[in-house]
Every structure is written in C-alpha cells, then in structure tokens.
Protein backbone atom coordinates (compact mmCIF):
# COMPACT_ATOMS: atom_id res chain seq x y z
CA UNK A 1 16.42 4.27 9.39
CA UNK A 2 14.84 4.94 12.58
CA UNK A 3 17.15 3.47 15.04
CA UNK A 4 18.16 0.46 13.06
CA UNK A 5 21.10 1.96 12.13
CA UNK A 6 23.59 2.94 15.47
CA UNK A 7 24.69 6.07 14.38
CA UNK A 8 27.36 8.64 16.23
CA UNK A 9 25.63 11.90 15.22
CA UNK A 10 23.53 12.72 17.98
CA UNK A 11 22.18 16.23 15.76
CA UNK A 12 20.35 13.62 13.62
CA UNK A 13 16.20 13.55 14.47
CA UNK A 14 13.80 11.42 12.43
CA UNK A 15 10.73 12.88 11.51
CA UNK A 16 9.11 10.89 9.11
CA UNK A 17 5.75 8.38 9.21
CA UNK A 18 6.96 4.73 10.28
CA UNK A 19 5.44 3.66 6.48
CA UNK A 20 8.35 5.60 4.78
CA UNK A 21 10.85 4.74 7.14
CA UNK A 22 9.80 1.26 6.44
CA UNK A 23 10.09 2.07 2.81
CA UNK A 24 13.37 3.01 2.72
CA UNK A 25 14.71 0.98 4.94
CA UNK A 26 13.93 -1.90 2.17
CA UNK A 27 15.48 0.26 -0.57
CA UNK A 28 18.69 0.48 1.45
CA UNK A 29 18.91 -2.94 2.35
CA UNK A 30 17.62 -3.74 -1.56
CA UNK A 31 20.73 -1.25 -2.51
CA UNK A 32 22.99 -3.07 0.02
CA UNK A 33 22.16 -6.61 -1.74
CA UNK A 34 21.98 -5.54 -5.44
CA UNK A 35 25.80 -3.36 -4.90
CA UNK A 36 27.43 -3.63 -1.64
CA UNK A 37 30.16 -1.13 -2.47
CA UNK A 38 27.18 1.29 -3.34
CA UNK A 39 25.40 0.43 -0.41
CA UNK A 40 28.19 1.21 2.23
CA UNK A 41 28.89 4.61 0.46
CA UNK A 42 25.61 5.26 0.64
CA UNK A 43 25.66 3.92 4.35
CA UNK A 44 28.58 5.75 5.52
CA UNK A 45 27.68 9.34 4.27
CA UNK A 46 23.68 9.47 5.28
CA UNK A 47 24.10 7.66 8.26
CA UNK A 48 27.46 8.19 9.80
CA UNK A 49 27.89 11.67 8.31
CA UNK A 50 31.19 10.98 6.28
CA UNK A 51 32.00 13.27 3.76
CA UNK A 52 33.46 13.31 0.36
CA UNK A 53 36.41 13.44 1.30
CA UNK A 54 37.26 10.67 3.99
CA UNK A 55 34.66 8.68 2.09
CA UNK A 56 37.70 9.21 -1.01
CA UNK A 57 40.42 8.41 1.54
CA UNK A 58 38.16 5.20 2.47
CA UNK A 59 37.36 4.04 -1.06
CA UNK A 60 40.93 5.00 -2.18
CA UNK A 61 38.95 6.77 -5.28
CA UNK A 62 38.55 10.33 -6.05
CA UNK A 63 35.85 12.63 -4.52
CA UNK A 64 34.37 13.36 -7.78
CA UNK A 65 33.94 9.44 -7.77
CA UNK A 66 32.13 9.46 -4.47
CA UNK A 67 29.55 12.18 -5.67
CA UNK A 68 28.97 9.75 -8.81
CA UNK A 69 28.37 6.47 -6.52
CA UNK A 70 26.11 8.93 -4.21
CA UNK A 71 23.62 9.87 -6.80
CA UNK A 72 23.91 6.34 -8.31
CA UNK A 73 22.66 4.79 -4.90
CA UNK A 74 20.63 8.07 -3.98
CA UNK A 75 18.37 7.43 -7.07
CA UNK A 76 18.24 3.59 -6.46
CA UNK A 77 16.92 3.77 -3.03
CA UNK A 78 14.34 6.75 -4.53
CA UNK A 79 13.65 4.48 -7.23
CA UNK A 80 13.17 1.15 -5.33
CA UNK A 81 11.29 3.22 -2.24
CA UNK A 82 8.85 4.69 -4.33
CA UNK A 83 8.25 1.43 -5.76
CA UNK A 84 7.76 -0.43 -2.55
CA UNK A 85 4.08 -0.39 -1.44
C-alpha cells in the first residue's frame, strides 16, 4: 500500500516493485467496492495490525468468524491482483 494507507506501525517496511504495489492496491480498493465489510477487515488487520481478537470485539462476531472473512478477502485481493495487468 506503499504509503497510501497512514498506518501506526512504524515496524512495517515495504519492499516490493511499485508494479505490485500498484496491483494490489487495485485489488484492495476492488475488495473495498465489491464488500465493504470485507474490505475494512481486511483493512484493519494488514494495515493497522489488529488482531483476531479486537477485530471480534469490533465486528461484534466471533474470532473464528474473522479468520473466515480474512481468507475470504485474502484470496479476493490474490485473485483480483493476479488478474490485474
């Protein structure tokens, strides 16, 4: 996301080419249009570091829920990015 995304964990470094950050920067925003309530999981764990729990406490849903909506949006954005060219 390469600095289009204000994030508060300063441990986090980018190394990756600009093309893929490109890339998935569509396939999040694609993932943000298509299912917003996937999309802001998705937002709030990679880029702001929540975990499953306060992302549970958040959601008012169950942690087991969370990992489910994870891997639904993980394999979206992998599935759109890798589609992008």
């Amino acid at each position: 996301m390469q600095g289009n995304v204000a994030t508060d964990n300063t441990d986090i470094s980018y190394n990756i080419s600009d093309s893929k950050a490109d890339k998935i920067d569509k396939a999040v925003c694609a993932l943000c249009n298509y299912s917003p309530a996937l999309g802001s999981v998705f937002v709030q764990h990679y880029v702001h570091g929540l975990n499953y729990r306060n992302l549970a406490e958040i959601h008012k849903c169950s942690k087991s829920k969370i990992g489910i909506q994870l891997s639904k949006a993980g394999g979206f954005v992998i599935g759109r990015a890798t589609a992008i060219e």
